[in-house]
N, C-alpha and C. Protein backbone atom coordinates (compact mmCIF):
# COMPACT_ATOMS: atom_id res chain seq x y z
N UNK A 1 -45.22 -43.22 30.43
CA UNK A 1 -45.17 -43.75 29.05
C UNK A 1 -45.33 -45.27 29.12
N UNK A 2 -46.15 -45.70 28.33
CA UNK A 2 -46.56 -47.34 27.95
C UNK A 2 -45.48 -47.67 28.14
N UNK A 3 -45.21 -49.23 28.17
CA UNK A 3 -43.56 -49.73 27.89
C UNK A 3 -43.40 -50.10 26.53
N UNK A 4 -44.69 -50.63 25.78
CA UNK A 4 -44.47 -50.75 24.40
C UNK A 4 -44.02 -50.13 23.82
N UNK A 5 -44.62 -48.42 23.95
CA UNK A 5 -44.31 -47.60 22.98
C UNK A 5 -42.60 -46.71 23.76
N UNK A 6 -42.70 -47.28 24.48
CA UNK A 6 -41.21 -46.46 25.46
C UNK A 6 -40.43 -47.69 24.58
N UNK A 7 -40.10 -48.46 24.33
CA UNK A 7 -39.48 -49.35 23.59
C UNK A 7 -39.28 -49.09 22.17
N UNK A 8 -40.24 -48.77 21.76
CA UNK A 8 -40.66 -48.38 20.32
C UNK A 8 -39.97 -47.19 20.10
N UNK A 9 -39.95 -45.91 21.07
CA UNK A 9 -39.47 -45.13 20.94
C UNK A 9 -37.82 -45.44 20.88
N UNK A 10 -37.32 -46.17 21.66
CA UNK A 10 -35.77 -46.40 22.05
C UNK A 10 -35.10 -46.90 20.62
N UNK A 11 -36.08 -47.87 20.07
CA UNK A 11 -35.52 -48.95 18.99
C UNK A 11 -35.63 -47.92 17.79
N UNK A 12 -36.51 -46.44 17.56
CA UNK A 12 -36.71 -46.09 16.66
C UNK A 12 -35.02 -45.28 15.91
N UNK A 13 -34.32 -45.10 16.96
CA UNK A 13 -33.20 -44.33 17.17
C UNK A 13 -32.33 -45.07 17.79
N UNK A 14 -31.01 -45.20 16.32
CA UNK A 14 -29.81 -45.95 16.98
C UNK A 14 -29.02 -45.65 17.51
N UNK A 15 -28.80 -44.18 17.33
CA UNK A 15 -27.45 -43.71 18.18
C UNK A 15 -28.55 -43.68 19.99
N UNK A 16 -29.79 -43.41 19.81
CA UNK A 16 -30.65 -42.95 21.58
C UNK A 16 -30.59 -44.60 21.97
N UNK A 17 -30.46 -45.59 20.88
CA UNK A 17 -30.61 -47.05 21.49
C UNK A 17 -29.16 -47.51 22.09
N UNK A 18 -28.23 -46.92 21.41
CA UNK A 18 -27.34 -47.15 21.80
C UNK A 18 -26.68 -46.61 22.80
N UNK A 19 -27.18 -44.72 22.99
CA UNK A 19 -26.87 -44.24 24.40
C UNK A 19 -27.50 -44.76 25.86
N UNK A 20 -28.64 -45.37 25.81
CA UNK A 20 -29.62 -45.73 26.85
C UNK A 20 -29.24 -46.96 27.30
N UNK A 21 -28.77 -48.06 26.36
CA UNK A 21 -28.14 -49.29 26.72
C UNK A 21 -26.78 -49.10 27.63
N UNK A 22 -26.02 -48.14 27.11
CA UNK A 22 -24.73 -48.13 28.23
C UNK A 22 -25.01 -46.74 29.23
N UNK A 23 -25.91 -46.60 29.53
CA UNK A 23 -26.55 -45.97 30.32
C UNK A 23 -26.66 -46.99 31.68
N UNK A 24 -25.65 -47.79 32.28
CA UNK A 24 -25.91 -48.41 32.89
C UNK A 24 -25.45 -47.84 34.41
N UNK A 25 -25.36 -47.22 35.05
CA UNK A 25 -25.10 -46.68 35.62
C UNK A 25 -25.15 -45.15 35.61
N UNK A 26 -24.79 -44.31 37.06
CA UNK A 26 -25.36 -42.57 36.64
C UNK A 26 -23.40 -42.44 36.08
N UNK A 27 -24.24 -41.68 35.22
CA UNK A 27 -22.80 -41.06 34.08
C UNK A 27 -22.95 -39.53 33.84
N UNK A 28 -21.77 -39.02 33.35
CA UNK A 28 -21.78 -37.36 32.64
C UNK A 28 -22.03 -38.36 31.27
N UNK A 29 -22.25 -36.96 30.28
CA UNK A 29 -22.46 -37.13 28.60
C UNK A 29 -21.27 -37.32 28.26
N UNK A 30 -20.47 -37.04 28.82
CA UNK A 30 -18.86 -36.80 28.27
C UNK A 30 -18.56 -38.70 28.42
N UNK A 31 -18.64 -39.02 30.00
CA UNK A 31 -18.27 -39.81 30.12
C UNK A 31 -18.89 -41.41 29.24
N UNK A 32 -20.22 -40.57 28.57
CA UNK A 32 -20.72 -41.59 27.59
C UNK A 32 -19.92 -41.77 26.06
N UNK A 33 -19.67 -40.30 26.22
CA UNK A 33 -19.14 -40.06 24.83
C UNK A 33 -17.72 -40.86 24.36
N UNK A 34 -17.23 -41.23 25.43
CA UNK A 34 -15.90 -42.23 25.77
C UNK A 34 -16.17 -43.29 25.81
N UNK A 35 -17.01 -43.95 26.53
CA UNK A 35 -17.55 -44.91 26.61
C UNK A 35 -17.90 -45.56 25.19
N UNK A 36 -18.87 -44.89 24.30
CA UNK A 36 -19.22 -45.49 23.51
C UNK A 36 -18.33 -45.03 21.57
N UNK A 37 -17.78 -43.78 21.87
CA UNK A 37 -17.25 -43.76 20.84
C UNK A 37 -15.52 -43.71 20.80
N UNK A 38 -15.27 -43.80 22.23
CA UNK A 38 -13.87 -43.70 22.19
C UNK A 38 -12.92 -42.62 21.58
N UNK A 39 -13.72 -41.23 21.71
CA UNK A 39 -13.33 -40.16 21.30
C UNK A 39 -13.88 -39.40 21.86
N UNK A 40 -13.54 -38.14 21.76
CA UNK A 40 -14.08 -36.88 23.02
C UNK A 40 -14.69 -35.93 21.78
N UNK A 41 -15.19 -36.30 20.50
CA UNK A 41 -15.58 -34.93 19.55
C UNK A 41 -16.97 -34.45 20.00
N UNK A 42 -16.72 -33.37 19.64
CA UNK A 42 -17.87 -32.28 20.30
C UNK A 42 -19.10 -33.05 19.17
N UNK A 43 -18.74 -33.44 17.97
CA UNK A 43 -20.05 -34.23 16.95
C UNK A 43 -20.66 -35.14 17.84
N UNK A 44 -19.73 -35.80 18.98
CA UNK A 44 -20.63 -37.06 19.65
C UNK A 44 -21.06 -36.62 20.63
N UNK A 45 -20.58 -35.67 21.17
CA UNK A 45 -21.52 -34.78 22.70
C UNK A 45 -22.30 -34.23 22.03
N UNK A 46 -22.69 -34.05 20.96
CA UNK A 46 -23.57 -33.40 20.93
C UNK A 46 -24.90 -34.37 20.67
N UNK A 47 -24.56 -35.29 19.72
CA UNK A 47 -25.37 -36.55 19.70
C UNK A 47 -25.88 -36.96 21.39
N UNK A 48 -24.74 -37.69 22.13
CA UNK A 48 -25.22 -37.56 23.33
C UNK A 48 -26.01 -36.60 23.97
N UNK A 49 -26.04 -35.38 23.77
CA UNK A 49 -26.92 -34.99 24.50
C UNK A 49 -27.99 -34.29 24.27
N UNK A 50 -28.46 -34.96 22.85
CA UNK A 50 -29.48 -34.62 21.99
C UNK A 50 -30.41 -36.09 22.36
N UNK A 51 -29.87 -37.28 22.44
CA UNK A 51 -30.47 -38.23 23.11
C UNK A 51 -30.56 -38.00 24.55
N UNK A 52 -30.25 -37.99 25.14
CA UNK A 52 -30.16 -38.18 26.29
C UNK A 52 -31.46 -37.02 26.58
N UNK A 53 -31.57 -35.73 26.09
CA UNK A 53 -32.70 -35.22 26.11
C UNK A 53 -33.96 -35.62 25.76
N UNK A 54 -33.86 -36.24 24.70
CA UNK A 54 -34.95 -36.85 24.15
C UNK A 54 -35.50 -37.85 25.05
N UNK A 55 -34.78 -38.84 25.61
CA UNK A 55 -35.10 -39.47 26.92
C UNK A 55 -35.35 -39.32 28.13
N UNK A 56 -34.84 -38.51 28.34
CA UNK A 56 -35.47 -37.39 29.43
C UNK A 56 -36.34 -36.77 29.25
N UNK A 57 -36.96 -36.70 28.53
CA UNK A 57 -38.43 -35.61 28.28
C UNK A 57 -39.58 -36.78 27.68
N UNK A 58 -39.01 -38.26 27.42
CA UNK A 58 -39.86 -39.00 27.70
C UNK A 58 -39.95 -39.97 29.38
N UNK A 59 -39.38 -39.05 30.31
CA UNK A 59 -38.73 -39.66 31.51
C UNK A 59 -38.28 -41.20 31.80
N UNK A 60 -37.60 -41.36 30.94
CA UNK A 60 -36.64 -42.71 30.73
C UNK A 60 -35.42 -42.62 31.37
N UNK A 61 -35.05 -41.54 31.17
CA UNK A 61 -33.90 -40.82 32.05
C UNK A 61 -34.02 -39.39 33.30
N UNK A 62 -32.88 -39.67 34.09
CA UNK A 62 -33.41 -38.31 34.74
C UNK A 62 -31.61 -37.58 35.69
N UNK A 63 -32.04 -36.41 35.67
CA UNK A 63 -30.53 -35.96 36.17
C UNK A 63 -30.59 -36.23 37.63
N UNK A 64 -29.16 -36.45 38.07
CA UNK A 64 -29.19 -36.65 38.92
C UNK A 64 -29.13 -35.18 39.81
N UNK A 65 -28.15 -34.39 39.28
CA UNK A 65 -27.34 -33.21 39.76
C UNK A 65 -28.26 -32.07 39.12
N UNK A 66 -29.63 -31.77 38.78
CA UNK A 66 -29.83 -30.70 37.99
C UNK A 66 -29.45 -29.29 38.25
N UNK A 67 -29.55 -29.17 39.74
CA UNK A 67 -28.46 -27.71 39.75
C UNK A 67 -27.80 -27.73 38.85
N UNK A 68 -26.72 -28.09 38.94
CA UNK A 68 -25.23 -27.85 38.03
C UNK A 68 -26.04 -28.03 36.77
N UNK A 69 -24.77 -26.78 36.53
CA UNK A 69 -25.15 -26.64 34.77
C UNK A 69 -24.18 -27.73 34.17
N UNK A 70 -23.09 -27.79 34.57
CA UNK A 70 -22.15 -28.66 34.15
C UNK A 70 -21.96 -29.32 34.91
N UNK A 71 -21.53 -30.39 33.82
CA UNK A 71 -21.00 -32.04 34.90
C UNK A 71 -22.30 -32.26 35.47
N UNK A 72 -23.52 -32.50 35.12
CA UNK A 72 -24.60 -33.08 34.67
C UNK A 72 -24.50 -34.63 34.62
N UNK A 73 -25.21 -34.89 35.94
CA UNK A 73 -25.26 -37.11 35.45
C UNK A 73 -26.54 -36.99 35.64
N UNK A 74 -26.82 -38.25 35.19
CA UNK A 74 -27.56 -38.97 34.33
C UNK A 74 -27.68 -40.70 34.62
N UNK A 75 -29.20 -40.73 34.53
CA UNK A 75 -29.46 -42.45 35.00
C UNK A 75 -30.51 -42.75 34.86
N UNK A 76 -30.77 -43.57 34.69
CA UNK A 76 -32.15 -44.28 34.29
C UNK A 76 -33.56 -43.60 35.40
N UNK A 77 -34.29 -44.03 35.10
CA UNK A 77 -35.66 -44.32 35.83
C UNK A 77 -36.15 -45.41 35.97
N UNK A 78 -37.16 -45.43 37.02
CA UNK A 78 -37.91 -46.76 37.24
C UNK A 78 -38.23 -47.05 35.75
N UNK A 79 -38.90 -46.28 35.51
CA UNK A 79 -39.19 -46.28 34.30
C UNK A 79 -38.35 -46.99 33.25
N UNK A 80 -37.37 -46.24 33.19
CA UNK A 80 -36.65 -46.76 32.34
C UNK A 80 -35.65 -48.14 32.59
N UNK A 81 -35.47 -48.50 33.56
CA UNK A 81 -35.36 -49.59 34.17
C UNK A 81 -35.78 -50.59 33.66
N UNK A 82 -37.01 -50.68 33.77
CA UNK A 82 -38.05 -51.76 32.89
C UNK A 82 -38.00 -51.92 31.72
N UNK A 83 -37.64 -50.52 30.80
CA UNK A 83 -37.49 -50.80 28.95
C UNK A 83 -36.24 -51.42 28.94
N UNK A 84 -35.35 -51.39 30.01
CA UNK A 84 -33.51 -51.82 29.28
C UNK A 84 -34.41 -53.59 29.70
N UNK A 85 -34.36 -53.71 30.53
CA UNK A 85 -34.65 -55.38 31.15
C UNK A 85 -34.89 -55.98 29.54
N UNK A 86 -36.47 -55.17 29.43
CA UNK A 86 -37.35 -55.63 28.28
C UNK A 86 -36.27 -55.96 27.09
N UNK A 87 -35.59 -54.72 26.55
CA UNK A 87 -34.87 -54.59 25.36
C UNK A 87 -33.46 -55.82 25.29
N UNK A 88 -33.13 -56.01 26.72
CA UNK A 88 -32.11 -56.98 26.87
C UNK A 88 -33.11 -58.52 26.45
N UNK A 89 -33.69 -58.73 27.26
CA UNK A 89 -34.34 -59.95 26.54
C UNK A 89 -34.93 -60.47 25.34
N UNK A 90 -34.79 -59.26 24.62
CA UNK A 90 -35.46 -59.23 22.84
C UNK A 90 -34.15 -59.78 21.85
């Protein structure tokens, strides 16, 4: 994916802009879901991992563990590497 439009894509979606930014390290969804909403509701796992798919299927993200069905991490790509840099300097 371009980086323009890998950007474009990130910024188009605030809750996926906001999961991908603290995406800073490999994480579970859960452990994002704490991270960023400071609550464990199944409404924000599910958000999480409705982004987190979406980024992954534009390979921005990638599992680390895909065996496991559960307890599933998660971390950037080269790829995606390059859009956070970009997005931090904007």
């Amino acid at each position: 994916m371009e980086l323009l439009k890998a950007i474009g894509f990130i910024k188009r979606g605030k809750n996926r802009k906001e999961i991908f930014m603290n995406l800073d390290k490999p994480m579970m969804p859960s452990e994002l879901v704490m991270k960023i909403y400071k609550s464990n509701s199944n409404t924000y796992f599910n958000l999480v991992s409705r982004a987190l798919s979406e980024l992954k299927e534009k390979k921005l993200v990638e599992v680390v563990n895909p065996e496991d069905r559960t307890g599933r991490i998660y971390k950037r790509t080269k790829e995606g590497e390059k859009v956070s840099k970009e997005l931090v300097k904007k």
